[in-house]
Protein backbone atom coordinates (compact mmCIF):
# COMPACT_ATOMS: atom_id res chain seq x y z
CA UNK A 1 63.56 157.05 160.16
CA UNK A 2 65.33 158.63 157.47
CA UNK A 3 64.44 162.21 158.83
CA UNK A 4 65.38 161.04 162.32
CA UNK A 5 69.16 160.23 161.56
CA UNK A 6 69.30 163.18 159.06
CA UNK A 7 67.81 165.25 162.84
CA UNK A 8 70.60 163.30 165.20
CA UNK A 9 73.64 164.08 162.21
CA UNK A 10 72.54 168.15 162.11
CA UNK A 11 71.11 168.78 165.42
CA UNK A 12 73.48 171.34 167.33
CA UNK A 13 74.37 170.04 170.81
CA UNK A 14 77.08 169.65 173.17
CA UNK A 15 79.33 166.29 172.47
CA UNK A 16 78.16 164.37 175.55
CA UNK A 17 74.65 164.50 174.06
CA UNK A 18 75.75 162.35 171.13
CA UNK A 19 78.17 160.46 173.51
CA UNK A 20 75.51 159.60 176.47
CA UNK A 21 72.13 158.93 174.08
CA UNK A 22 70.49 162.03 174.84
CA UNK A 23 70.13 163.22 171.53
CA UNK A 24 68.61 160.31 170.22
CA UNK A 25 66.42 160.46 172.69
CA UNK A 26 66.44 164.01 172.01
CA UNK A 27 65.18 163.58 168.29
CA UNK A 28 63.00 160.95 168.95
CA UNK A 29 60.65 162.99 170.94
CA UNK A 30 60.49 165.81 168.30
CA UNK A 31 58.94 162.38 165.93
CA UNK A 32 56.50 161.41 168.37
CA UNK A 33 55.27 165.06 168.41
CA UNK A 34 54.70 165.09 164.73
CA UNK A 35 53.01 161.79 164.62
CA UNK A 36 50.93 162.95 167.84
CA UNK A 37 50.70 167.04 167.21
CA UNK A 38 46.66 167.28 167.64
CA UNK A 39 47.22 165.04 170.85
CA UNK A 40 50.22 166.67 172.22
CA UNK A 41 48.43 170.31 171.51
CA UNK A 42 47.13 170.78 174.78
CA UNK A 43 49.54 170.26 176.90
CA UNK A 44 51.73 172.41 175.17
CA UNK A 45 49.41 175.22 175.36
CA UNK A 46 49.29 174.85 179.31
CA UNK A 47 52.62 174.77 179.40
CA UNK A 48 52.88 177.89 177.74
CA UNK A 49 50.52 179.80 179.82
CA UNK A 50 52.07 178.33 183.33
CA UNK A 51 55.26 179.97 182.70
CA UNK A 52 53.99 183.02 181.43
CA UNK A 53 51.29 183.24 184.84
CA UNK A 54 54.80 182.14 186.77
CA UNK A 55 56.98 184.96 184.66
CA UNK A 56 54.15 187.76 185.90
CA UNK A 57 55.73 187.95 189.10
CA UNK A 58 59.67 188.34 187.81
CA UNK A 59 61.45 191.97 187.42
CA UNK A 60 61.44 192.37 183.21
CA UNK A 61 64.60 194.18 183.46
CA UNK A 62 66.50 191.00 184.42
CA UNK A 63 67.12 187.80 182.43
CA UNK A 64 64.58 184.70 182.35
CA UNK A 65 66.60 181.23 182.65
CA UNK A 66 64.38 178.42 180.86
CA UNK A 67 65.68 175.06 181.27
CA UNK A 68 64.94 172.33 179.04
CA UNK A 69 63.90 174.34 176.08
CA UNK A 70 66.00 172.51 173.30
CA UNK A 71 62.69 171.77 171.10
CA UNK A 72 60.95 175.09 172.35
CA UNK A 73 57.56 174.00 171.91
CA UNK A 74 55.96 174.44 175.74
CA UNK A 75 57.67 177.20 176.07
CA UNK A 76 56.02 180.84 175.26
CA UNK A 77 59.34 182.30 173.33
CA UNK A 78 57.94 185.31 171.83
CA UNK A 79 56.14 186.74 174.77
CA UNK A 80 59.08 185.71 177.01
CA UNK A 81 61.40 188.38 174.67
CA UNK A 82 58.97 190.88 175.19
CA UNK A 83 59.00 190.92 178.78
CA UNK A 84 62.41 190.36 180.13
CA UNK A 85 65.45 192.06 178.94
CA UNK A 86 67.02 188.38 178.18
CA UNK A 87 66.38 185.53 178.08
CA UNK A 88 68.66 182.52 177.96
CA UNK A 89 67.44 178.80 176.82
CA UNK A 90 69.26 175.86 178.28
CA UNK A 91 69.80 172.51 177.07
CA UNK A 92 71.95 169.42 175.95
CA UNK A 93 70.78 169.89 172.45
CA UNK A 94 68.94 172.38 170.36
CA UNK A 95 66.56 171.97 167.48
CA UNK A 96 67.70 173.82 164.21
CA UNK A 97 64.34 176.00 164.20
CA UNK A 98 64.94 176.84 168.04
CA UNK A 99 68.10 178.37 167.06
CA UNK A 100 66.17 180.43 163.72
CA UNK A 101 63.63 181.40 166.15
CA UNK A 102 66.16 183.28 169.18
CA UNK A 103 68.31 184.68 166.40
CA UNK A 104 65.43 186.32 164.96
CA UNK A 105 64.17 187.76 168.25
CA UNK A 106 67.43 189.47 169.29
CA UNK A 107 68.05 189.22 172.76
CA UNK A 108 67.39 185.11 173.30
CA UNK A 109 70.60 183.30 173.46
CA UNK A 110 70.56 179.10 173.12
CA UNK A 111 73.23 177.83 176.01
CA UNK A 112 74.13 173.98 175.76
CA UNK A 113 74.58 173.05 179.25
CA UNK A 114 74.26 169.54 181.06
CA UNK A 115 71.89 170.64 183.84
CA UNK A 116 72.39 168.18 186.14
CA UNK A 117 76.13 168.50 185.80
CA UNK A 118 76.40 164.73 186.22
CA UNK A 119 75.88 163.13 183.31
CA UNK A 120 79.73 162.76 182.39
CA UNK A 121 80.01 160.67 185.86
CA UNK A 122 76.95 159.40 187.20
CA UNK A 123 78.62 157.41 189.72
CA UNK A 124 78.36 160.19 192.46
CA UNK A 125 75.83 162.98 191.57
CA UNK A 126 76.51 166.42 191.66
CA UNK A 127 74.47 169.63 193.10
CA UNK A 128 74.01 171.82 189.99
CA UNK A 129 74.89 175.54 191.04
CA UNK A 130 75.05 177.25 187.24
CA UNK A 131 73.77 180.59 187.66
CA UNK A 132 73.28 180.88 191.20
CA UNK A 133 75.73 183.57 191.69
CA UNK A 134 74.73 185.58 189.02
CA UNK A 135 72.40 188.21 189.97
CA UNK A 136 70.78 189.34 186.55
CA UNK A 137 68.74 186.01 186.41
CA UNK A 138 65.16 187.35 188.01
CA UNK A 139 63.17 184.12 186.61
CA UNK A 140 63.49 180.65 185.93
CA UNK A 141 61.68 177.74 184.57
CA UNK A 142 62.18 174.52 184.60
CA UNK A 143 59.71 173.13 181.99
CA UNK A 144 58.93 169.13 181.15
CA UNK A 145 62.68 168.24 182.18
CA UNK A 146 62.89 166.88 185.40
CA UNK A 147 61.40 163.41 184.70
CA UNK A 148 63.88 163.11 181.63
CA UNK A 149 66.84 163.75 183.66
CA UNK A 150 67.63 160.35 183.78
CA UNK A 151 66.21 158.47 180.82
CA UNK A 152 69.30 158.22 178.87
CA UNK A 153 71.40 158.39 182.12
CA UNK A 154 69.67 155.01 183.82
CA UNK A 155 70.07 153.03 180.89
CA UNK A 156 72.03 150.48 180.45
CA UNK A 157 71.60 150.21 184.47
CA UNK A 158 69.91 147.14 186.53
CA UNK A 159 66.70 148.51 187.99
CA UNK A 160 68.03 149.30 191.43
CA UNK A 161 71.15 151.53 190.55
CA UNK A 162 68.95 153.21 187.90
CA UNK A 163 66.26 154.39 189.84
CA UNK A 164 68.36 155.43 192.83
CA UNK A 165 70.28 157.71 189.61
CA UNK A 166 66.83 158.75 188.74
CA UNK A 167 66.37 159.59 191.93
CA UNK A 168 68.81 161.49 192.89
CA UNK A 169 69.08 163.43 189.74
CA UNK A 170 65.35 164.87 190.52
CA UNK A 171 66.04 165.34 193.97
CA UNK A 172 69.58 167.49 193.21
CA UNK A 173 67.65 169.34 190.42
CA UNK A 174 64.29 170.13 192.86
CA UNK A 175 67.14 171.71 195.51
CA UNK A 176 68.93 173.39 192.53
CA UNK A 177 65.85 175.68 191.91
CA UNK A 178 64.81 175.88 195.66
CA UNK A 179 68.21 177.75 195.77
CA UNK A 180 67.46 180.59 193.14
CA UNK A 181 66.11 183.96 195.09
CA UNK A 182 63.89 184.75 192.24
CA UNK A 183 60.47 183.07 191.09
CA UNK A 184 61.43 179.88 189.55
CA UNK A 185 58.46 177.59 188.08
CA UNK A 186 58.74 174.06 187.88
CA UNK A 187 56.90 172.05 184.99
CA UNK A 188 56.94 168.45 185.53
CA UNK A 189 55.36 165.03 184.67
CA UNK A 190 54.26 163.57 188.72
CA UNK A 191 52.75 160.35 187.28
CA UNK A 192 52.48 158.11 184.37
CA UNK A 193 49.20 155.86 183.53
CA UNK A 194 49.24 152.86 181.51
CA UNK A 195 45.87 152.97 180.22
CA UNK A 196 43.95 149.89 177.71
CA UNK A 197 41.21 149.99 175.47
CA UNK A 198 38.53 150.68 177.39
CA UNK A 199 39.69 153.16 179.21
CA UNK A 200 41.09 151.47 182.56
CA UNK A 201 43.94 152.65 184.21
CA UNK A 202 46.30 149.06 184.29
CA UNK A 203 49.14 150.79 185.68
CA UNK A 204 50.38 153.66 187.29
CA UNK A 205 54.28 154.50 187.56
CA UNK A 206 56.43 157.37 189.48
CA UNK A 207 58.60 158.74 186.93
CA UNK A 208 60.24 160.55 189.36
CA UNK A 209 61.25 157.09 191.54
CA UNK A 210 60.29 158.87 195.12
CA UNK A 211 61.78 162.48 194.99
CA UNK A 212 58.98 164.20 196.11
CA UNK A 213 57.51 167.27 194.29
CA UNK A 214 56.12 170.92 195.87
CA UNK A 215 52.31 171.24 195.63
CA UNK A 216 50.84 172.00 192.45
CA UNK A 217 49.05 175.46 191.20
CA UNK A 218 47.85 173.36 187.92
CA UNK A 219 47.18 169.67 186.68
CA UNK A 220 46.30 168.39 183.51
CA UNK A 221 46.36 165.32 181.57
CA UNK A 222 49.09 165.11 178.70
CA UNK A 223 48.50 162.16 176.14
CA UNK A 224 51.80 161.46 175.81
CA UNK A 225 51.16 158.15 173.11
CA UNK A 226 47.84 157.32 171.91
CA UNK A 227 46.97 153.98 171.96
CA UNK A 228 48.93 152.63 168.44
CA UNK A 229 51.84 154.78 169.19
CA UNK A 230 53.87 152.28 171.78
CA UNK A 231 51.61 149.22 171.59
CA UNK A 232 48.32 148.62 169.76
CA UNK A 233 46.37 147.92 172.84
CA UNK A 234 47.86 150.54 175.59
CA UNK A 235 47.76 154.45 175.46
CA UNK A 236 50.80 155.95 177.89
CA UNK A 237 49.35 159.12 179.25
CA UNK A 238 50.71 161.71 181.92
CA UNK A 239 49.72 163.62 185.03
CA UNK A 240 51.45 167.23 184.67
CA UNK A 241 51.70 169.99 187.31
CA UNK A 242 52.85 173.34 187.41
CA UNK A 243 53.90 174.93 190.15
CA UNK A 244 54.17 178.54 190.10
CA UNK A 245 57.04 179.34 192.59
CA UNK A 246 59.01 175.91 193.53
CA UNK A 247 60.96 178.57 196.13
CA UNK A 248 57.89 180.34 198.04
């Protein structure tokens, strides 16, 4: 705990992070990672290698948007610089090692930016449209975001008015990257099993509360929280995809 608040006090981010909950929620998943690294290994990996397979087919001399990259972990950084002449990393918030790493590789900028350019006023949602008129962008990625657009933003909320937030939040952000003329990747949780002891499935939830999502290239299983990590008798796990071009 005492790590976690010393995280949420040095953490760079924009102030409607702090304001809204996002970066608690923000430095609460970088804990669960390092209490569940050996579990969370694997899907970080395929993460990695979806948006480099996705990046293959993106003109290097233009600049590679990645969305959601504030703890930088799914994301393949290094090879990323290599192969595009920028690259720019998008989020609320930004991890303090995140920032080490893109000043160290030269030509990777971190951009706070609210992606879903709602969050200040979620009582009508916006269409994001950051970007779309700027013609250097040649790839994008969306990686592991679009099921936490409205985690923080729901709460607080009675079931109905959050998950028609939730909703539309995914839905705005799905059209948002339909709208780029480049490849743009989508990486995104589609389901979310409640599993017991034994190995039995008890539940099964949407996390993206009906918006519907293209057809996968890829699916794998992330274990999100072994069982112990939420409650001693459950283990939370995901269903991921990866879609290689969201706007074929």
């Amino acid at each position: 705990m005492l790590r976690e608040a010393i995280d949420w006090l040095l953490t760079p981010s924009l102030p409607l992070a702090r304001r809204s909950g996002h970066l608690g929620e923000f430095v609460a998943i970088a804990a669960r990672r390092r209490r569940n690294a050996a579990a969370w290994d694997g899907h970080e990996a395929r993460s990695r290698a979806a948006v480099l397979r996705a990046a293959g087919a993106a003109d290097p001399a233009g600049t590679a948007l990645i969305l959601g990259a504030g703890h930088v972990n799914d994301v393949p950084l290094e090879a990323l610089s290599d192969r595009f002449r920028a690259v720019i990393l998008v989020d609320l918030a930004f991890a303090r090692v995140t920032r080490r790493r893109a000043r160290r590789l030269g030509n990777v900028v971190c951009h706070p930016h609210d992606v879903t350019e709602s969050l200040g006023a979620l009582a009508e949602i916006r269409q994001p449209a950051a970007w779309l008129d700027d013609p250097s962008v040649s790839f994008v990625a969306s990686v592991n975001l679009i099921s936490q657009l409205a985690t923080v933003a729901s709460r607080h909320r009675d079931d109905t008015e959050g998950e028609r937030i939730a909703r539309a939040l995914a839905e705005a952000h799905l059209r948002w990257l339909t709208r780029f003329a480049c490849p743009t990747c989508l990486i995104a949780d589609r389901e979310v099993e409640i599993v017991d002891r034994d190995g039995t499935v008890t539940a099964t939830l949407d996390p993206n509360k009906g918006a519907r999502l293209p057809d996968a290239d890829e699916e794998w299983i992330w274990d999100i929280a072994p069982r112990g990590e939420v409650d001693r008798r459950f283990a939370v796990r995901h269903k991921v995809i990866a879609i290689d071009r969201v706007n074929r």
